[in-house]
N, C-alpha and C. Protein backbone atom coordinates (compact mmCIF):
# COMPACT_ATOMS: atom_id res chain seq x y z
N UNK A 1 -13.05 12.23 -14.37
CA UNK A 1 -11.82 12.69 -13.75
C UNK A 1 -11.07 13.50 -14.81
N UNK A 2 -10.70 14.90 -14.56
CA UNK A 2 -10.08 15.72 -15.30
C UNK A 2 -8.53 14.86 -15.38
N UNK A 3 -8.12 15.33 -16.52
CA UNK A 3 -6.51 14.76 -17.23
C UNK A 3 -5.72 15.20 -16.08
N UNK A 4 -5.52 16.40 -15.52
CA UNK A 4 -4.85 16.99 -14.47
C UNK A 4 -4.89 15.72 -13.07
N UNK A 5 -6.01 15.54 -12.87
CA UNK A 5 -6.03 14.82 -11.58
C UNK A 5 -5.64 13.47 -11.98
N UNK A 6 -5.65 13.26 -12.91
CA UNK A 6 -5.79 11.72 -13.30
C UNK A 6 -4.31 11.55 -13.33
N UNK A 7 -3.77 12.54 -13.74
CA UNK A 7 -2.26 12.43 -14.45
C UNK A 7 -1.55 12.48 -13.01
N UNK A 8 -1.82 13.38 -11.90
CA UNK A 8 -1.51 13.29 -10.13
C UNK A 8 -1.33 12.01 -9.86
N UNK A 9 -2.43 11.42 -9.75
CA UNK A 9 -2.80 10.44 -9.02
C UNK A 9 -2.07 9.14 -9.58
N UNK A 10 -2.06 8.94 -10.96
CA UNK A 10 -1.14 7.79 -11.25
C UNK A 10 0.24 8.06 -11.10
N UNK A 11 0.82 9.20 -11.11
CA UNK A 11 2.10 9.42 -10.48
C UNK A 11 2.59 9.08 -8.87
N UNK A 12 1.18 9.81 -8.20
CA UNK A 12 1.59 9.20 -7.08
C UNK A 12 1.45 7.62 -6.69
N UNK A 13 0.16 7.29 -7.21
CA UNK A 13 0.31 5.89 -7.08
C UNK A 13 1.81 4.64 -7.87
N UNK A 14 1.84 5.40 -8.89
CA UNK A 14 3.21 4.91 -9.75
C UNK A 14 4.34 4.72 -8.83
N UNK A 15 4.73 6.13 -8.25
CA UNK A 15 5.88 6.43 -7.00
C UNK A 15 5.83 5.40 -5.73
N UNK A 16 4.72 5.51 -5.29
CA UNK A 16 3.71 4.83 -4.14
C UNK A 16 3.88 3.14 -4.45
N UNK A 17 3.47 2.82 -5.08
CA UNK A 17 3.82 1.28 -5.55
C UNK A 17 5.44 0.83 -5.40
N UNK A 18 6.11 1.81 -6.62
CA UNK A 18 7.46 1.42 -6.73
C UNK A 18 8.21 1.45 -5.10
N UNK A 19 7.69 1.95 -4.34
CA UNK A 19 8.16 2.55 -2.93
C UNK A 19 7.78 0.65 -2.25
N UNK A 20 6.56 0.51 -2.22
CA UNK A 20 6.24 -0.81 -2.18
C UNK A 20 6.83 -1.60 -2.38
N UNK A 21 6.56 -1.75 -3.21
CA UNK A 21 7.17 -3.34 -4.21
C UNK A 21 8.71 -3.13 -3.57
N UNK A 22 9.38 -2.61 -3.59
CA UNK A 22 10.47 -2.43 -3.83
C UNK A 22 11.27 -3.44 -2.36
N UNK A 23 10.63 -3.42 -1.07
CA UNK A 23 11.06 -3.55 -0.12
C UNK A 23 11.10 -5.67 -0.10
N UNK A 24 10.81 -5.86 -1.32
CA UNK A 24 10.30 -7.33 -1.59
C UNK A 24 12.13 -8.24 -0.59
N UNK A 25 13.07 -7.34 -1.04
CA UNK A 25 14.51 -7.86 -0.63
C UNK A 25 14.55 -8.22 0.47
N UNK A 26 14.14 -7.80 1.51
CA UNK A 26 14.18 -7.96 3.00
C UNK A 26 13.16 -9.66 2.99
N UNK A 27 12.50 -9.95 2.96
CA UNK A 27 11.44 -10.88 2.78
C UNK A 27 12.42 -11.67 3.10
N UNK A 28 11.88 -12.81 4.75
CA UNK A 28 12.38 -14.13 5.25
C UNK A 28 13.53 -13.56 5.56
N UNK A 29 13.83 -11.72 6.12
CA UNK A 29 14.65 -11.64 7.10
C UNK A 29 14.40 -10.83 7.96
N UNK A 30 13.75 -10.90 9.54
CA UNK A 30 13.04 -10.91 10.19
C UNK A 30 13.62 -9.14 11.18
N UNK A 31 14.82 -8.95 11.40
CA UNK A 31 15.75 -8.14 11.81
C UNK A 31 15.41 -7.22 10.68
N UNK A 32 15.56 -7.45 9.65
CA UNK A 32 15.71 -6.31 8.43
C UNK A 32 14.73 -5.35 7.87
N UNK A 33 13.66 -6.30 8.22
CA UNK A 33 12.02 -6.10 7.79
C UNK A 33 11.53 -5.09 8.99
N UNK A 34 11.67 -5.53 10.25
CA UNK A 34 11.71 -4.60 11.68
C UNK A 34 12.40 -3.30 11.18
N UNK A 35 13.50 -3.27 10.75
CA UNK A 35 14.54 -2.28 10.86
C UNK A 35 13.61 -1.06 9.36
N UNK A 36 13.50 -1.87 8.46
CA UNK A 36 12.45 -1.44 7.42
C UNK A 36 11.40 -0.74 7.21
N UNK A 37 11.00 -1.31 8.34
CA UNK A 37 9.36 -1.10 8.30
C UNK A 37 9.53 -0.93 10.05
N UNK A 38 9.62 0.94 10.06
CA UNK A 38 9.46 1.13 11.46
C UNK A 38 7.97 0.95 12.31
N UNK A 39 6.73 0.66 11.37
CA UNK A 39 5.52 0.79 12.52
C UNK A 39 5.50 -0.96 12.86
N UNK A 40 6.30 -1.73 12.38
CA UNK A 40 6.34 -3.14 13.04
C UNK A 40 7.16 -3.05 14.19
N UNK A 41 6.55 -3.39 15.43
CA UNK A 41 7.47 -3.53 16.66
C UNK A 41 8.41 -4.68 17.05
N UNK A 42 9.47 -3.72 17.77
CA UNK A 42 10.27 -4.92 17.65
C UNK A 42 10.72 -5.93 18.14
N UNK A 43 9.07 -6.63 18.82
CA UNK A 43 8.93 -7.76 18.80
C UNK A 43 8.26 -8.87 17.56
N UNK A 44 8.11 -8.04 16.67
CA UNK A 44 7.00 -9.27 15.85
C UNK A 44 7.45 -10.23 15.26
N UNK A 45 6.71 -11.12 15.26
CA UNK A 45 7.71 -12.25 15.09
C UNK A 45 7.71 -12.39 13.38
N UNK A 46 8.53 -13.68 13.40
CA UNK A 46 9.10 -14.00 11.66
C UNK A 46 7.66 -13.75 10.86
N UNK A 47 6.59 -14.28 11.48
CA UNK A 47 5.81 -14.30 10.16
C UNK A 47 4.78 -12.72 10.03
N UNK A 48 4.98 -12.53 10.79
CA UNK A 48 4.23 -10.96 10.85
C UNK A 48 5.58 -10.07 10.02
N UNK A 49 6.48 -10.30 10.51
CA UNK A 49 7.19 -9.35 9.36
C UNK A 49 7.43 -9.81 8.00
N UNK A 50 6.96 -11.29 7.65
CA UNK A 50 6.98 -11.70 6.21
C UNK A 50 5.82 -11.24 5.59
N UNK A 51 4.72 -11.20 6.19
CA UNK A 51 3.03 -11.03 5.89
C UNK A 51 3.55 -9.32 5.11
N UNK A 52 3.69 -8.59 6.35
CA UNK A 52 4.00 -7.44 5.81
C UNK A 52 4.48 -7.05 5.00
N UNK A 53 5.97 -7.52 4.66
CA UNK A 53 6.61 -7.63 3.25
C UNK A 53 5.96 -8.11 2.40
N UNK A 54 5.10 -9.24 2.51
CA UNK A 54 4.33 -9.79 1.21
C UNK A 54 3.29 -8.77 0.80
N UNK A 55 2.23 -8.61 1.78
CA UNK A 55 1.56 -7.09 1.69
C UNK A 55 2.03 -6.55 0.83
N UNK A 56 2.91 -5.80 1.77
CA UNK A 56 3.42 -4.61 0.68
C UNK A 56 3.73 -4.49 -1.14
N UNK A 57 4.55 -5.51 -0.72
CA UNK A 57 4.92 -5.76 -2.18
C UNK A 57 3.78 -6.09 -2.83
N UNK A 58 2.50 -6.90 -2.87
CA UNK A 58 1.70 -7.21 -3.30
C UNK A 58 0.65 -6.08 -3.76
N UNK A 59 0.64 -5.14 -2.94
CA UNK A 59 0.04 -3.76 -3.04
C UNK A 59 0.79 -2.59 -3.76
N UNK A 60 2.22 -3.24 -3.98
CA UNK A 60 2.79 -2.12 -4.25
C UNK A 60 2.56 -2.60 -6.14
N UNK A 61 2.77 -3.74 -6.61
CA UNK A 61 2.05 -3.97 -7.64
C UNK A 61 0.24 -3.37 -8.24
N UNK A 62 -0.27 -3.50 -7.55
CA UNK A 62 -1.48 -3.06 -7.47
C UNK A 62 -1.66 -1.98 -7.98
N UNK A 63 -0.70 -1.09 -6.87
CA UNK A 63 -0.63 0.48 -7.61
C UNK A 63 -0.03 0.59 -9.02
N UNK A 64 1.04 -0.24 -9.28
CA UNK A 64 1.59 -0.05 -10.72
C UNK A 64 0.82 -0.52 -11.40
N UNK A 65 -0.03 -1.14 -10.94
CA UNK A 65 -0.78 -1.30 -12.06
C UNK A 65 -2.20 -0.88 -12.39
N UNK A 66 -3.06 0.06 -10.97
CA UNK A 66 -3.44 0.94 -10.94
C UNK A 66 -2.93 2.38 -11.70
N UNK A 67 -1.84 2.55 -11.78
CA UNK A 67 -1.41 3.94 -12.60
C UNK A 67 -1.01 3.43 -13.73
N UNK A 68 -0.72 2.50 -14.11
CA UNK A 68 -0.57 1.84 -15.79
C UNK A 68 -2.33 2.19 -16.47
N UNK A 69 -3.00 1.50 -15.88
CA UNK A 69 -4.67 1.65 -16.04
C UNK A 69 -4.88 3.23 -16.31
N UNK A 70 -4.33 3.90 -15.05
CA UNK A 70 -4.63 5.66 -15.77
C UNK A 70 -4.26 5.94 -16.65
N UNK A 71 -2.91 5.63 -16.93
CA UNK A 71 -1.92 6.36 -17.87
C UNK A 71 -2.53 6.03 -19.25
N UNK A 72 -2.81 4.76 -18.82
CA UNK A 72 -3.22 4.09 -20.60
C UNK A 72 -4.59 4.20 -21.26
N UNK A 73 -5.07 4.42 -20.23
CA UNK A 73 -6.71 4.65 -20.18
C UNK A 73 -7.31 3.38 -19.86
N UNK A 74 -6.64 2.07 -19.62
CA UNK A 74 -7.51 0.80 -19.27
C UNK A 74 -7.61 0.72 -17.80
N UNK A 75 -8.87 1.28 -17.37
CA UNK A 75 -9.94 1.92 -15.90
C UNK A 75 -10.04 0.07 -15.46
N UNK A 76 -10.31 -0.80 -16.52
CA UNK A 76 -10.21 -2.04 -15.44
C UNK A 76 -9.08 -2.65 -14.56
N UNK A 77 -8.08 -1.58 -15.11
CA UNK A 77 -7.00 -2.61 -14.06
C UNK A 77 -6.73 -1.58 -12.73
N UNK A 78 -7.49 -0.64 -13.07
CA UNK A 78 -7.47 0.28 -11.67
C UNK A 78 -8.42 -0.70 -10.32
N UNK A 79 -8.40 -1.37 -10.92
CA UNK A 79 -9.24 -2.55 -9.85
C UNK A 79 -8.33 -2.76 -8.72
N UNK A 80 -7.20 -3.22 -9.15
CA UNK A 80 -5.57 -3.87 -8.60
C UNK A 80 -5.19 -3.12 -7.65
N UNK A 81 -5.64 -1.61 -7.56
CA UNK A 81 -4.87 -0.73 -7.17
C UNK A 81 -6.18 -0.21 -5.86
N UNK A 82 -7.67 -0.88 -6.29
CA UNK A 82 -8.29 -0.90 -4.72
C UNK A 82 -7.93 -1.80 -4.13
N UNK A 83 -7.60 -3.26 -4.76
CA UNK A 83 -7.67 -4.42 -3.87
C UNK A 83 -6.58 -4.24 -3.03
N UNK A 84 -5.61 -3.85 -3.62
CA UNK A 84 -3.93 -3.75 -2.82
C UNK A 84 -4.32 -2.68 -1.53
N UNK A 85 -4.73 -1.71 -2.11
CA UNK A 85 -5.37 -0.72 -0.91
C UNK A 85 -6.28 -1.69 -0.06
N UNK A 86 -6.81 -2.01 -0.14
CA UNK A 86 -7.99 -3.41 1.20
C UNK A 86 -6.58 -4.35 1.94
N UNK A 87 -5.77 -4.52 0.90
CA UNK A 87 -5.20 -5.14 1.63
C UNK A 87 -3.89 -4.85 2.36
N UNK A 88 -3.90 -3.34 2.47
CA UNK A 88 -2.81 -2.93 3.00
C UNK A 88 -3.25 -2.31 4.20
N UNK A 89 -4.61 -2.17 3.88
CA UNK A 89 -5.31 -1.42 5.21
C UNK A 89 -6.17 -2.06 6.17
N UNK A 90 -5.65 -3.79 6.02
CA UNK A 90 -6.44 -4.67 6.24
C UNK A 90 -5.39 -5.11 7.27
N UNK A 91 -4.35 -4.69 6.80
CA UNK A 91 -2.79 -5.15 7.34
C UNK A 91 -2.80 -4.03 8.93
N UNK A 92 -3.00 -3.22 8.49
CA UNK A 92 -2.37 -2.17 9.21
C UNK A 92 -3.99 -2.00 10.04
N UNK A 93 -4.60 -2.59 10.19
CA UNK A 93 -5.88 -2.48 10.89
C UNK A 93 -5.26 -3.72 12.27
N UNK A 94 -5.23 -4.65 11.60
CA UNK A 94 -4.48 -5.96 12.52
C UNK A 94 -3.22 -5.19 13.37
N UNK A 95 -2.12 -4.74 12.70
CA UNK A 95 -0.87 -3.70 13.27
C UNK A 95 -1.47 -3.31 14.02
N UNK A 96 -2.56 -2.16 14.50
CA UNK A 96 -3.15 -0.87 15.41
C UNK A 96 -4.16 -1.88 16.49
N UNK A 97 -4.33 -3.16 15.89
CA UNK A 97 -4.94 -3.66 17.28
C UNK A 97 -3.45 -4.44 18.13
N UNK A 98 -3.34 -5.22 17.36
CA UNK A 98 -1.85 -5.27 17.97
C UNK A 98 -1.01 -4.54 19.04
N UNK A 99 -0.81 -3.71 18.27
CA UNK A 99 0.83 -2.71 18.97
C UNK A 99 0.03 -1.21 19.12
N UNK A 100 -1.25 -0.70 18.89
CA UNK A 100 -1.35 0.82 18.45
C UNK A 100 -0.80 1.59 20.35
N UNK A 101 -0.78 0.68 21.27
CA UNK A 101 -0.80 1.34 22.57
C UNK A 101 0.46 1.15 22.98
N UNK A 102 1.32 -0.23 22.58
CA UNK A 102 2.74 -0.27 22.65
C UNK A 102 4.00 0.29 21.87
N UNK A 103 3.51 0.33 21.00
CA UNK A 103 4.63 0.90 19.68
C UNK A 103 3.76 2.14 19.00
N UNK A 104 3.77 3.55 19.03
CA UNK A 104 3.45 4.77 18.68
C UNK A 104 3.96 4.83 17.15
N UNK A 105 4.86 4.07 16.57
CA UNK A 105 5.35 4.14 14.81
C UNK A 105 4.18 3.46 14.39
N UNK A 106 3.36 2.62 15.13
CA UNK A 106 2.44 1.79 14.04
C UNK A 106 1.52 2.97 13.84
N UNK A 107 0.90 4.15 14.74
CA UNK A 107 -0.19 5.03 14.33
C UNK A 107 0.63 6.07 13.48
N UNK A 108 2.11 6.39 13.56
CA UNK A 108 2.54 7.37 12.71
C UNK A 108 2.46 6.51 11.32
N UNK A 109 3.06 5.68 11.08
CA UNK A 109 2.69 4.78 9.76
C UNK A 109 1.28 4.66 8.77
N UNK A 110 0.49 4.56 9.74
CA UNK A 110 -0.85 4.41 9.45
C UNK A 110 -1.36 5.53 9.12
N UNK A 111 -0.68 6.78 9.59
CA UNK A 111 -1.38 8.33 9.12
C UNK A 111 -0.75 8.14 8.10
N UNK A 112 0.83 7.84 7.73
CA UNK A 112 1.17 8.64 7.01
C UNK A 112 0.72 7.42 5.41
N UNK A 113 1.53 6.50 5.62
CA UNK A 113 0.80 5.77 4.21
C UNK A 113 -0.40 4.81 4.26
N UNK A 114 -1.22 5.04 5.42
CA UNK A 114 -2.56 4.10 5.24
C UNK A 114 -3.55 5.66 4.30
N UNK A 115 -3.10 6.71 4.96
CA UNK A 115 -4.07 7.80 4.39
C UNK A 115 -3.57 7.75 2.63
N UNK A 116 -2.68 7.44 2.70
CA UNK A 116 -2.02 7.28 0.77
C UNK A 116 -2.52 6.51 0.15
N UNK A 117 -2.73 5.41 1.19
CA UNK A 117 -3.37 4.15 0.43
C UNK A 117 -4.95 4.11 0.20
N UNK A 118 -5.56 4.96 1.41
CA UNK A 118 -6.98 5.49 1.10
C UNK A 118 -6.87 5.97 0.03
N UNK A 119 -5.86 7.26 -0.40
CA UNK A 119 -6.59 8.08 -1.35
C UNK A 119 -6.33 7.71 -2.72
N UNK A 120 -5.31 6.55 -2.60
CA UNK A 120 -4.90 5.91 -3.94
C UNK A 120 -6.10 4.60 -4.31
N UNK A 121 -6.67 3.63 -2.88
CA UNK A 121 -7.75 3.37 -3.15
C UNK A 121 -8.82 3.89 -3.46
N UNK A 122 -9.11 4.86 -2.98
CA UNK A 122 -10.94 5.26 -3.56
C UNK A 122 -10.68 5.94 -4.66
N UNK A 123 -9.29 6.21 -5.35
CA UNK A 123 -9.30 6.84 -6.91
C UNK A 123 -9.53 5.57 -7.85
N UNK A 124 -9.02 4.59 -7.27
CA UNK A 124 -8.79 3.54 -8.25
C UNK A 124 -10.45 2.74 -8.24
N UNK A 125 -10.59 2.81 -7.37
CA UNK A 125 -12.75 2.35 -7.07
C UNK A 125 -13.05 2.72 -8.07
N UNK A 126 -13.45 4.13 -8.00
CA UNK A 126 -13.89 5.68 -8.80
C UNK A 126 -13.41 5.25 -10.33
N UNK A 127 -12.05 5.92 -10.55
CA UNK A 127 -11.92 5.21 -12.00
C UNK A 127 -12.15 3.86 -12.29
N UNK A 128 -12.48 2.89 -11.42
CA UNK A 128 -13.04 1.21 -12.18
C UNK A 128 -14.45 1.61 -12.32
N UNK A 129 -15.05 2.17 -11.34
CA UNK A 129 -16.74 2.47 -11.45
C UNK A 129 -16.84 3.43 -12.72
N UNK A 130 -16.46 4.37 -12.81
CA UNK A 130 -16.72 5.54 -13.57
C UNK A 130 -16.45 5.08 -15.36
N UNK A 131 -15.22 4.07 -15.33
CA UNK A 131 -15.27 4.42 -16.65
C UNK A 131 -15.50 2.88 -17.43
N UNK A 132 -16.09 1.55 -16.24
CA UNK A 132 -16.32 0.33 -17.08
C UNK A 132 -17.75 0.28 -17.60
């Protein structure tokens, strides 16, 4: 992976994480998390909007520490930053069987940061494969 792309990609994942993690506040408040996180409909109940918050946040670590791994050059902790991706797209796979025909935010969601989370996962694969 050229310095150029490498240096992209942990930025976005860096940004991408912190965007994540960040939403940890809402967690065990069920109204807020809905209001938050528009592709959850707004029926889901308490623990589907905690899962999600945990998700997230859990993935949003991943990435920070997926782009710590670029930045620094240690390719093993780009590991963190596929698993969080599996498990955000593991999330949002469950979401689209769910709601994808009742609530239309869960497929705009899913384009817009499941495709982020693809491309922040298969960089972070790539750099764990490529450089352990």
């Amino acid at each position: 992976m050229n310095d150029a792309c490498r240096l992209a990609l942990a930025i976005l994942s860096l940004l991408n994480g912190v965007f994540f993690a960040s939403n940890i506040y809402v967690f065990g408040r069920r109204t807020a998390a809905i209001r938050m996180h528009s592709d959850l409909a707004p029926d889901a109940s308490a623990a589907m909007a905690n899962m999600k918050v945990s998700i997230c946040f859990l993935t949003g670590c991943g990435y920070v520490a997926a782009a710590l791994g670029l930045f620094l050059h240690r390719y093993a902790w780009c590991l963190a930053g596929w698993i969080g991706a599996v498990l955000f797209l593991g999330l949002y796979a469950v979401e689209l069987i769910l709601w994808a025909r009742t609530h239309r935010g869960t497929i705009y969601g899913f384009c817009v940061f499941g495709g982020l989370s693809t491309l922040i996962g298969a960089a972070s694969l790539w750099a764990w494969l490529g450089r352990n």
